[in-house]
N, C-alpha and C. Protein backbone atom coordinates (compact mmCIF):
# COMPACT_ATOMS: atom_id res chain seq x y z
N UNK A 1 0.85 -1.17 0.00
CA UNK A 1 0.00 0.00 0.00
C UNK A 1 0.90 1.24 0.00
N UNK A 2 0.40 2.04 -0.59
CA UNK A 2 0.90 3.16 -0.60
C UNK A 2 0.83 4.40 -0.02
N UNK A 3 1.49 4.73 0.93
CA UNK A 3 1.16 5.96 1.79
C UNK A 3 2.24 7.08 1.94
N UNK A 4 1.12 8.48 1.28
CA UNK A 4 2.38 9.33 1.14
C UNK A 4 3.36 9.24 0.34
N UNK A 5 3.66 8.23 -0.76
CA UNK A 5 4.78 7.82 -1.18
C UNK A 5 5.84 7.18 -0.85
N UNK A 6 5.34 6.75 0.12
CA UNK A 6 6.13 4.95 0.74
C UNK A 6 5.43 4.00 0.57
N UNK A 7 6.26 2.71 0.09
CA UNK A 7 5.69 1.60 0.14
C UNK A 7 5.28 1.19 1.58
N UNK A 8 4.16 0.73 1.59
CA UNK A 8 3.95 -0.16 3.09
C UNK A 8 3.29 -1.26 3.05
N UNK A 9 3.92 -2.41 4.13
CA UNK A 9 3.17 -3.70 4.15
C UNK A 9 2.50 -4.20 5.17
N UNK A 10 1.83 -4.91 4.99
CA UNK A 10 1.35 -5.66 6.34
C UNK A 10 2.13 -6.24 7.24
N UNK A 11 2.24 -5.63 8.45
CA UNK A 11 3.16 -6.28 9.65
C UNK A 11 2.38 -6.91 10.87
N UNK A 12 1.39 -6.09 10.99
CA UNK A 12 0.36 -6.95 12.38
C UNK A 12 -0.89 -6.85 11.48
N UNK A 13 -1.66 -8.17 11.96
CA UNK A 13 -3.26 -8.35 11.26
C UNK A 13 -4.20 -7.65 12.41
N UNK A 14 -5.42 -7.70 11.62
CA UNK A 14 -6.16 -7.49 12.86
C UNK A 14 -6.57 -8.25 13.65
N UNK A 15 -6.70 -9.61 13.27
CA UNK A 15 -6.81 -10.28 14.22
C UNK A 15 -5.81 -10.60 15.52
N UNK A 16 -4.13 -10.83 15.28
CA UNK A 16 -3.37 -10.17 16.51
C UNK A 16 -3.46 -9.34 16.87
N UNK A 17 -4.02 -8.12 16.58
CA UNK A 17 -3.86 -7.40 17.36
C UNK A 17 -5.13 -7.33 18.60
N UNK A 18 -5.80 -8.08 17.72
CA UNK A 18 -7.26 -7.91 18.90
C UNK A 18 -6.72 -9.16 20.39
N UNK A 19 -6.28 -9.73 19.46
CA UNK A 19 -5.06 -10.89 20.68
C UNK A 19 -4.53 -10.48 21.99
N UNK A 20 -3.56 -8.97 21.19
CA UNK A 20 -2.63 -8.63 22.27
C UNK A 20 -3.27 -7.57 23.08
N UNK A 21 -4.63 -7.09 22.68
CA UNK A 21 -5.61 -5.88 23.27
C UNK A 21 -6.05 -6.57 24.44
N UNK A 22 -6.52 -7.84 23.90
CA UNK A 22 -7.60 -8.95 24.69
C UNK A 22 -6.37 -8.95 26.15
N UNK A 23 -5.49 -9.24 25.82
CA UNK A 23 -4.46 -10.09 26.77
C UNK A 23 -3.67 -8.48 27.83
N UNK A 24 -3.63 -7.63 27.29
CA UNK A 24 -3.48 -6.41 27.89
C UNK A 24 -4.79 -5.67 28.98
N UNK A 25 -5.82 -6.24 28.27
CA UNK A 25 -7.04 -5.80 29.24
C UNK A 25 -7.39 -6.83 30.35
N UNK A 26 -6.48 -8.04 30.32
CA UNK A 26 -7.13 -9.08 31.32
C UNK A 26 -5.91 -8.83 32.51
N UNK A 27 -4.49 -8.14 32.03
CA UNK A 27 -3.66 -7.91 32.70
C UNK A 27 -3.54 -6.57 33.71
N UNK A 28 -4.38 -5.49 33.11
CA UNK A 28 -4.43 -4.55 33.49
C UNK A 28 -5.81 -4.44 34.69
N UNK A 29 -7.00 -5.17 34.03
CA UNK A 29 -7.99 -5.98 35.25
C UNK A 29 -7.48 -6.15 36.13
N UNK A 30 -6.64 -7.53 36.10
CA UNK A 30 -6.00 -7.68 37.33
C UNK A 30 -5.43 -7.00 37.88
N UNK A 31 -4.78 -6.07 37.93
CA UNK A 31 -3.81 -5.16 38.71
C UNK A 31 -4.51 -4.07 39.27
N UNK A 32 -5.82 -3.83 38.72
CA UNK A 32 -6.33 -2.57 39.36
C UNK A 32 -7.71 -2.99 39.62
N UNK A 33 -8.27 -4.08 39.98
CA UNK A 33 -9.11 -4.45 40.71
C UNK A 33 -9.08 -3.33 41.84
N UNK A 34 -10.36 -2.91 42.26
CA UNK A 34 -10.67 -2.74 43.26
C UNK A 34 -10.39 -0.89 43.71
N UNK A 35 -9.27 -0.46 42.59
CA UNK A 35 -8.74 0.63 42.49
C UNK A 35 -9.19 1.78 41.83
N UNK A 36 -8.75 3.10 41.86
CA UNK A 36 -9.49 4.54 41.73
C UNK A 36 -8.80 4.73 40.26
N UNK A 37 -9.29 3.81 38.91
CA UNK A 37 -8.59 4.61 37.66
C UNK A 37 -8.96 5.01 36.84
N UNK A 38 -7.91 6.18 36.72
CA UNK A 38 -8.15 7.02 35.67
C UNK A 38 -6.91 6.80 34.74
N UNK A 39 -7.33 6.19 33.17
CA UNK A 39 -7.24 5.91 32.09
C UNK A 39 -6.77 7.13 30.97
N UNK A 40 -5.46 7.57 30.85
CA UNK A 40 -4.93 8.49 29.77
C UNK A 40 -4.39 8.27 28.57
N UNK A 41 -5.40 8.06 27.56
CA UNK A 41 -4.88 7.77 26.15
C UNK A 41 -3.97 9.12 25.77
N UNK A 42 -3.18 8.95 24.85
CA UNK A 42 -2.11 9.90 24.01
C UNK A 42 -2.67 9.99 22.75
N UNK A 43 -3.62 11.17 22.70
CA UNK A 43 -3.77 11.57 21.30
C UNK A 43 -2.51 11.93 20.23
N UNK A 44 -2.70 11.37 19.35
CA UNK A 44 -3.82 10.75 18.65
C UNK A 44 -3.22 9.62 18.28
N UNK A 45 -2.70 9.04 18.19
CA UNK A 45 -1.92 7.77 18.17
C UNK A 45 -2.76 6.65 18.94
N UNK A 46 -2.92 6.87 20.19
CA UNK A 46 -3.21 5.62 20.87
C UNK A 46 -4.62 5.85 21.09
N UNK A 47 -5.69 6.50 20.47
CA UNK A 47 -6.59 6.35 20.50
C UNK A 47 -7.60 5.19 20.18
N UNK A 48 -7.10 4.63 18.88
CA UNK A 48 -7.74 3.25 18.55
C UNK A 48 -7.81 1.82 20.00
N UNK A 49 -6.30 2.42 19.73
CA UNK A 49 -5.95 1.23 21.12
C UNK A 49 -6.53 1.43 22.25
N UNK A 50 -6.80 2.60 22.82
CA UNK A 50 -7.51 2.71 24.23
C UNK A 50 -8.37 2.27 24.11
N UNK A 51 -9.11 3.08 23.00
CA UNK A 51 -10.87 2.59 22.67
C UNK A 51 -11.01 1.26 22.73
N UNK A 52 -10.34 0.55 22.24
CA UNK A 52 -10.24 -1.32 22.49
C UNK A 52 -9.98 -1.93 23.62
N UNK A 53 -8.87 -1.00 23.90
CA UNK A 53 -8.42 -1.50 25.58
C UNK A 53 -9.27 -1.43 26.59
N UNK A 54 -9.71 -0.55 26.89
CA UNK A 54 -11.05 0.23 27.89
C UNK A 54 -12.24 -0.41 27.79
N UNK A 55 -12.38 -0.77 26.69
CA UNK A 55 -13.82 -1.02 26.42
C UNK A 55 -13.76 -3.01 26.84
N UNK A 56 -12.45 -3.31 26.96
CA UNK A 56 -12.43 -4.75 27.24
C UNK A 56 -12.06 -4.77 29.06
N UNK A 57 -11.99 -3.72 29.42
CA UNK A 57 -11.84 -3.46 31.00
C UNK A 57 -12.57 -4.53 31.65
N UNK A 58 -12.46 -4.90 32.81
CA UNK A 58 -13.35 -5.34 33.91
C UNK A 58 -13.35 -4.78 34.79
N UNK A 59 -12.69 -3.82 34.46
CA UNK A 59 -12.81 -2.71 36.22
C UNK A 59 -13.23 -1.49 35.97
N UNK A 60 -13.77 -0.16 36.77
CA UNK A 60 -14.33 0.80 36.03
C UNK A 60 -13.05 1.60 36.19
N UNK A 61 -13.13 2.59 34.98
CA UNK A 61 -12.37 3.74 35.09
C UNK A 61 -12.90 5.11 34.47
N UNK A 62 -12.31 6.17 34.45
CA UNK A 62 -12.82 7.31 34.36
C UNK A 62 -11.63 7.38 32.85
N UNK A 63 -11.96 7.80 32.32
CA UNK A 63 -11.04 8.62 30.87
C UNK A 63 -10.52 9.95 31.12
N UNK A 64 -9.48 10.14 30.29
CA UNK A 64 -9.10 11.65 30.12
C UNK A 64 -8.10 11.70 29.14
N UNK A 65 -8.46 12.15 27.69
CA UNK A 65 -6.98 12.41 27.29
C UNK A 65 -5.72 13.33 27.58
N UNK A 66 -5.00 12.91 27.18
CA UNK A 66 -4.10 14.47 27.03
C UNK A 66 -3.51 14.01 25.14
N UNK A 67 -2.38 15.12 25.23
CA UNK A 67 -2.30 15.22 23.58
C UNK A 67 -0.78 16.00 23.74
N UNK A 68 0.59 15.01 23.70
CA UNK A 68 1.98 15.08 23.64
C UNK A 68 2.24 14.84 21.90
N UNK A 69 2.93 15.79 21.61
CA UNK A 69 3.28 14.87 20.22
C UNK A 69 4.98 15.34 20.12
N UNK A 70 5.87 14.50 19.51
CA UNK A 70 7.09 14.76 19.13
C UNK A 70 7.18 14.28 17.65
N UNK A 71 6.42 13.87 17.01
CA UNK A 71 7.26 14.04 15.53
C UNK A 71 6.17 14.56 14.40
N UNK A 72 7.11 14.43 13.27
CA UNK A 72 7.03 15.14 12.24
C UNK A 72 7.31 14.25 11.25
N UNK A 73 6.71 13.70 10.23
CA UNK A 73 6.77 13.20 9.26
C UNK A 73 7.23 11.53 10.21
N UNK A 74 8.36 10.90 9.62
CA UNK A 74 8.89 9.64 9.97
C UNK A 74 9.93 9.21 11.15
N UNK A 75 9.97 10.92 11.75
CA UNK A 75 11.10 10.88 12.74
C UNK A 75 10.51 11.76 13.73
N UNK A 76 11.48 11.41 14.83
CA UNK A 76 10.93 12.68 16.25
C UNK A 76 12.09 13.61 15.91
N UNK A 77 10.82 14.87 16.29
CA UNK A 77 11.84 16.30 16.40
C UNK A 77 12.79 16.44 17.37
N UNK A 78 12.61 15.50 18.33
CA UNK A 78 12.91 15.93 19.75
C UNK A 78 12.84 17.12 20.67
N UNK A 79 11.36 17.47 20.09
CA UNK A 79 11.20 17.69 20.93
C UNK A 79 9.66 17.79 21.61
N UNK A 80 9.11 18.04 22.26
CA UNK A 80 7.88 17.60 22.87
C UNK A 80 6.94 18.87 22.68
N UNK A 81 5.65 18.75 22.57
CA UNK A 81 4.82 19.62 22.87
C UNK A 81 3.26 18.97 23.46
N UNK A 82 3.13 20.16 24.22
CA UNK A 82 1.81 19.66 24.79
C UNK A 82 0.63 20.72 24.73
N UNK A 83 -0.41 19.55 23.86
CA UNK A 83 -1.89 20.66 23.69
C UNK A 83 -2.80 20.60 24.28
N UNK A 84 -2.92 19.16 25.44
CA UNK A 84 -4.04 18.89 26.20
C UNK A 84 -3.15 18.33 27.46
N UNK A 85 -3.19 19.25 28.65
CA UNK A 85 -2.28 18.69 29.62
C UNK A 85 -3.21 17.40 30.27
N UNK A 86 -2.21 16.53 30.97
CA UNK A 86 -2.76 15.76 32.41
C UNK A 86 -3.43 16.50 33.08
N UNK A 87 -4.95 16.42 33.31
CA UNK A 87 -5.81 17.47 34.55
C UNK A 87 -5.54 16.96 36.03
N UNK A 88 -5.72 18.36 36.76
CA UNK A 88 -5.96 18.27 38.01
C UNK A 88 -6.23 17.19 38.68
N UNK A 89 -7.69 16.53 38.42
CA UNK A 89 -8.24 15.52 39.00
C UNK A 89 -7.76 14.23 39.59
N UNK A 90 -6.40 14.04 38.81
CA UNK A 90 -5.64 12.47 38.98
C UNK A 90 -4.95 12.82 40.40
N UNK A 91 -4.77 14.12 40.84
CA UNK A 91 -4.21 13.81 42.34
C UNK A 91 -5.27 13.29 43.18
N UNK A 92 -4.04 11.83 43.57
CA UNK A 92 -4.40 10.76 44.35
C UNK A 92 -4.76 9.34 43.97
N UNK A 93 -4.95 9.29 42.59
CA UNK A 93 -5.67 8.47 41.84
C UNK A 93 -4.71 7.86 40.90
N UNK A 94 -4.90 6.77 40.70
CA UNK A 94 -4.34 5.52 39.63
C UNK A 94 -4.14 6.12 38.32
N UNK A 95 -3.28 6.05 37.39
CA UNK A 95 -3.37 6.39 36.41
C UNK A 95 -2.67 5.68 35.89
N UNK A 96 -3.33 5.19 34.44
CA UNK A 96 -2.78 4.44 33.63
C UNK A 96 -2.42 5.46 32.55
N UNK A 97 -1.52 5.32 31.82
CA UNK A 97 -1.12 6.27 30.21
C UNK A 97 -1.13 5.15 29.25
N UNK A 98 -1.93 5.59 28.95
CA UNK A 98 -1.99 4.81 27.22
C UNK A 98 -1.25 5.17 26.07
N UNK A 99 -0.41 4.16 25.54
CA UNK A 99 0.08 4.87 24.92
C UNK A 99 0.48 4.15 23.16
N UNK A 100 0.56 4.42 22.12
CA UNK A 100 0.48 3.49 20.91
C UNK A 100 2.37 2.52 20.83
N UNK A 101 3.18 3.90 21.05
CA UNK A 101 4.85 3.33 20.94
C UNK A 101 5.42 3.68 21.64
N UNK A 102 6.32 3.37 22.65
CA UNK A 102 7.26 3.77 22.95
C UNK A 102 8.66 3.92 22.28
N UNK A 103 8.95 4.47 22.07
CA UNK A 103 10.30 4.19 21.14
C UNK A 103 11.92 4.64 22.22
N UNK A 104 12.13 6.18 21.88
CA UNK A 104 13.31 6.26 22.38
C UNK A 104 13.00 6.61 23.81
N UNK A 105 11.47 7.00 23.79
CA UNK A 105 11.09 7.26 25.29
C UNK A 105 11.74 8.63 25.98
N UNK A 106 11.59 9.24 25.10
CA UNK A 106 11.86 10.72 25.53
C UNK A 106 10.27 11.80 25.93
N UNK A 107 9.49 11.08 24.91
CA UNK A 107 8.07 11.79 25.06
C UNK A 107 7.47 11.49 26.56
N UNK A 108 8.02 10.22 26.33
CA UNK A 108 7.20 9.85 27.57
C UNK A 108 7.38 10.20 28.87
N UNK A 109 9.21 10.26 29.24
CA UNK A 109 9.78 10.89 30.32
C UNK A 109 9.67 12.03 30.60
N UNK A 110 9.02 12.89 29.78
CA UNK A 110 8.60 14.56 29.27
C UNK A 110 6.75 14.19 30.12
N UNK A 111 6.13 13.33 29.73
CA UNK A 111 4.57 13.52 30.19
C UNK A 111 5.27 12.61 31.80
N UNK A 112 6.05 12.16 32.20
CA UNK A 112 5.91 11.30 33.55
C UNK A 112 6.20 12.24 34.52
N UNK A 113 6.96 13.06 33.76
CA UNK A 113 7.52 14.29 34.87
C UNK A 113 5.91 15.04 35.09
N UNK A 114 5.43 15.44 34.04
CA UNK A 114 4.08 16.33 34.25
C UNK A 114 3.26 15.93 34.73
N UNK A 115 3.27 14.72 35.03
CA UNK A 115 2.24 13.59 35.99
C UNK A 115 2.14 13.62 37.01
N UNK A 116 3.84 13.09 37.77
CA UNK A 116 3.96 12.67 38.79
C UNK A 116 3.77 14.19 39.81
N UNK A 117 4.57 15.44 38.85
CA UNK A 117 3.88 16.39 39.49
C UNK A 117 2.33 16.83 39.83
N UNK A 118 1.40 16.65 39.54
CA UNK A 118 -0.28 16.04 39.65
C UNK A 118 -0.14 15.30 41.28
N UNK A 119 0.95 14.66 41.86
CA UNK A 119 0.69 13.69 42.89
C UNK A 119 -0.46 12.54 42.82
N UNK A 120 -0.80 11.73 41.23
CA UNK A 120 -0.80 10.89 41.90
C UNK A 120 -1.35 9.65 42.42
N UNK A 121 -2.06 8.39 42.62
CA UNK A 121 -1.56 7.92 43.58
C UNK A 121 -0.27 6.91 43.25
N UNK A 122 -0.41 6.58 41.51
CA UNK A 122 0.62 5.43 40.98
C UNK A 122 0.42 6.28 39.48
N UNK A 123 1.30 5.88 39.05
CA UNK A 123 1.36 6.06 37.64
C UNK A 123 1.93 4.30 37.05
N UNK A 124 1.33 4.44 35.87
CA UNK A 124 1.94 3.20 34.75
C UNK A 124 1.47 3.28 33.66
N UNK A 125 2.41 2.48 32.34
CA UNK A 125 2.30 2.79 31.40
C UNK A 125 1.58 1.55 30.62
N UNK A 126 0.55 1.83 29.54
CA UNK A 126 0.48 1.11 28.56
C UNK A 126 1.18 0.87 27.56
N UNK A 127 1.49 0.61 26.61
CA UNK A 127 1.75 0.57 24.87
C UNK A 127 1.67 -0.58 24.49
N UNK A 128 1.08 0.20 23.54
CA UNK A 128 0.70 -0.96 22.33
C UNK A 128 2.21 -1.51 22.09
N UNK A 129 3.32 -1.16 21.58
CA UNK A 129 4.46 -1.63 21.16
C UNK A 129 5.43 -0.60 21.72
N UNK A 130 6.11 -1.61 22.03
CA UNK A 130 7.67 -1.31 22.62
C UNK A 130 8.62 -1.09 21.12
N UNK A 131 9.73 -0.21 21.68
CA UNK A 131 10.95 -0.96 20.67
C UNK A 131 12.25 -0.40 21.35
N UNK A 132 12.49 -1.63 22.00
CA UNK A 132 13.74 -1.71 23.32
C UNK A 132 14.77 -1.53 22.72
N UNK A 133 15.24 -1.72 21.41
CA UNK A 133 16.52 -1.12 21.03
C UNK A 133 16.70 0.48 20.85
N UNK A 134 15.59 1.10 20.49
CA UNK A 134 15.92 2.73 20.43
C UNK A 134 15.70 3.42 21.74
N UNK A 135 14.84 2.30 22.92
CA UNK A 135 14.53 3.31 24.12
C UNK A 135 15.71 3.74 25.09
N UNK A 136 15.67 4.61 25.55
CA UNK A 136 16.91 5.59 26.55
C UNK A 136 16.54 5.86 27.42
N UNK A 137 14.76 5.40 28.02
CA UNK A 137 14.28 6.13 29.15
C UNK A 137 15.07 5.08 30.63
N UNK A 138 14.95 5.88 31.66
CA UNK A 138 15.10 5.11 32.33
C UNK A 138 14.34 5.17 33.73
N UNK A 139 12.82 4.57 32.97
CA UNK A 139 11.43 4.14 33.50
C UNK A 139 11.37 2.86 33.11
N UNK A 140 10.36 2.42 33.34
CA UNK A 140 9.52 0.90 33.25
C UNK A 140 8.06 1.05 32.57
N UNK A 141 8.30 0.03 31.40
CA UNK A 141 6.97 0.32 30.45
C UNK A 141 6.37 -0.89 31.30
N UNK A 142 5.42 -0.61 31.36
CA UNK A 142 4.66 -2.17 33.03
C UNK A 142 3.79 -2.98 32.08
N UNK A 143 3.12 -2.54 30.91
CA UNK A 143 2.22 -3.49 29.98
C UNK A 143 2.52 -3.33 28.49
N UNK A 144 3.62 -4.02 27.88
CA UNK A 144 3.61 -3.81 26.62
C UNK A 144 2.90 -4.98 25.82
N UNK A 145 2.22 -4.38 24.71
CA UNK A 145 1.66 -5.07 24.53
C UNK A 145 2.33 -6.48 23.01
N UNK A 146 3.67 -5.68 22.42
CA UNK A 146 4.70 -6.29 21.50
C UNK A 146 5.67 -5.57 21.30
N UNK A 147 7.01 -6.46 21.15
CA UNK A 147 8.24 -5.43 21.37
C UNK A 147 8.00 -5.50 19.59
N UNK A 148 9.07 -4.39 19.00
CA UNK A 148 9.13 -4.41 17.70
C UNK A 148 10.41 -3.75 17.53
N UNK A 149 11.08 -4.01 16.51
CA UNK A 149 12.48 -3.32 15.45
C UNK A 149 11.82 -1.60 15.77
N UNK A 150 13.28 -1.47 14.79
CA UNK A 150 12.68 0.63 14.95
C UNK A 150 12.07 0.48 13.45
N UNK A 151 11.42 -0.50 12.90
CA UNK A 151 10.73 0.19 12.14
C UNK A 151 9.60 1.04 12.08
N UNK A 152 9.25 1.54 10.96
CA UNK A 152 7.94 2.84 10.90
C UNK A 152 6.72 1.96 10.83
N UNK A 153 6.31 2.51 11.35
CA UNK A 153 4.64 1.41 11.62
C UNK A 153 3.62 2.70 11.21
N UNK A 154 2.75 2.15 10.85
CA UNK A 154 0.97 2.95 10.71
C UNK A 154 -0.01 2.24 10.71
N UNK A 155 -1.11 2.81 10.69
CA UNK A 155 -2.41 1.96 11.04
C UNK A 155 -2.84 1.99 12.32
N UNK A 156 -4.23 1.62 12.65
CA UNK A 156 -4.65 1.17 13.60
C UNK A 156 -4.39 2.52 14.68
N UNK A 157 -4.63 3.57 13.95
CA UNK A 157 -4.57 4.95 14.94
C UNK A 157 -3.21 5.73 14.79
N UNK A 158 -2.12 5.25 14.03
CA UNK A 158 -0.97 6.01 14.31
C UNK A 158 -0.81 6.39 12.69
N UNK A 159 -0.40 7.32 11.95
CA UNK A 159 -0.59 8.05 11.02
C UNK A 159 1.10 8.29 10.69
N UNK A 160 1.48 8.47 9.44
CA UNK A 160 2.19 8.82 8.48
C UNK A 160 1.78 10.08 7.77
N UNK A 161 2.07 11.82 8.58
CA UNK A 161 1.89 12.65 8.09
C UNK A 161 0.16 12.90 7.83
N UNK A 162 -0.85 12.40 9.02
CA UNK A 162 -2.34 12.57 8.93
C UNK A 162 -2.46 11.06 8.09
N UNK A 163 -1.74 10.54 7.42
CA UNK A 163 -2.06 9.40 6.70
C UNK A 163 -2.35 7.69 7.33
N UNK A 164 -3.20 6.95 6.98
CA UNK A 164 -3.24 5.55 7.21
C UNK A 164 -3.87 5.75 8.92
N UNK A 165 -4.24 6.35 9.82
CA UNK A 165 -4.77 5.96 11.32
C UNK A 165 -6.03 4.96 11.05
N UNK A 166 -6.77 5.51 9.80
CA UNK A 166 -8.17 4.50 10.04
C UNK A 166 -8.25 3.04 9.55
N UNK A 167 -6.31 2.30 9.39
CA UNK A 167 -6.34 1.18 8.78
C UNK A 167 -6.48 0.26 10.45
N UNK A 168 -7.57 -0.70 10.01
CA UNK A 168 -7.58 -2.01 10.98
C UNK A 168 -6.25 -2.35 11.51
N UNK A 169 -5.15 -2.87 10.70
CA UNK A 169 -3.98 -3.43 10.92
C UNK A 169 -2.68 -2.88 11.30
N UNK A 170 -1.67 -2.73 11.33
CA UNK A 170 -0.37 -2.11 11.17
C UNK A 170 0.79 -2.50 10.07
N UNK A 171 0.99 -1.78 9.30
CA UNK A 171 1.32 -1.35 7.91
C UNK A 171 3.07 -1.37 8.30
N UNK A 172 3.96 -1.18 8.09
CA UNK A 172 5.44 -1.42 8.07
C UNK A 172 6.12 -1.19 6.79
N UNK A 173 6.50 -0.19 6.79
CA UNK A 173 8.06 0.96 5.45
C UNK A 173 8.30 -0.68 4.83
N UNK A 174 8.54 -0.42 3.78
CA UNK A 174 9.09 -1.59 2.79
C UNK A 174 10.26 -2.36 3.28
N UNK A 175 10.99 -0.49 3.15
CA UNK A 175 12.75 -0.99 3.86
C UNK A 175 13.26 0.00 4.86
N UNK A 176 13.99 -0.64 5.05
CA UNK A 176 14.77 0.60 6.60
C UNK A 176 15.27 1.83 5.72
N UNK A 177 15.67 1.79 4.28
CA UNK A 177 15.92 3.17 3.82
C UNK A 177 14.86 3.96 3.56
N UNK A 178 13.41 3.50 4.22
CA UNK A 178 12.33 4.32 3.84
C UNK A 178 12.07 5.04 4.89
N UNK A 179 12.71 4.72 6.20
CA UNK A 179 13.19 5.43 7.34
C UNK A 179 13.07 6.78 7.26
């Protein structure tokens, strides 16, 4: 398929992925049984995924997005911006971050700081996909849901320049020189 003028292929179906959603929501159940959470997807990326994730919950939680973004086209700028902060409300309270990738984990160490200042009562992270060779943070992703290469991924909520979020699956650059 063609997006933007990259080749792209099929790398995750939809049916794994509903796999690793299923198996992320029975894990995240368990851990917050009984507990005060509030649920932070990362627009716009991890929106698909929350919506799946959440909705396979067994425990209740409250929503809230916020909206961090660091890149631009196929790469991060490095640097961060924020258009919808973490609210008030989470002091004291569970919070999960949803999130589509972690990669070098700079975005993320940028929203944990703005969190933990909130006070609170736990913070932890979702993602859909890890990719442990480019990450530098030095946090703990607590539910990943698949590690992956640094390749470029789309689909399934995460976009190539506004392009490909409303594909079912996840799409993958031809070649690493499409990087």
């Amino acid at each position: 398929m063609n997006i933007n003028g990259k080749e792209f292929t099929t790398f995750i179906s939809e049916a794994e992925l509903r796999q690793i959603v299923e198996r992320l929501a029975r894990e995240v159940s368990r851990d917050y049984e009984g507990r005060d959470l509030v649920a932070c997807p990362i627009l716009t990326g991890a929106f698909m995924f929350a919506a799946d994730l959440l909705r396979r919950l067994t425990v209740p939680c409250e929503l809230s997005f916020v909206r961090y973004a660091s890149y631009s086209g196929m790469v991060s700028t490095g640097e961060v911006t924020c258009s919808l902060p973490f609210p008030p409300e989470i002091k004291g309270r569970d919070v999960l971050i949803v999130e589509d990738v972690v990669d070098s984990g700079l975005s993320m160490k940028h929203m944990l700081n703005e969190v933990r200042a909130l006070h609170p009562a736990s913070v932890r992270i979702c993602a859909l996909f890890y990719k442990p060779e480019a990450f530098k943070g030095d946090y703990k992703v607590d539910y990943v849901g698949r590690n992956i290469g640094n390749e470029f991924i789309v689909g399934y909520g995460m976009d190539f320049d506004g392009k490909g979020r409303t594909l079912p699956e996840i799409l993958v650059t031809g070649s690493q020189e499409d990087k």
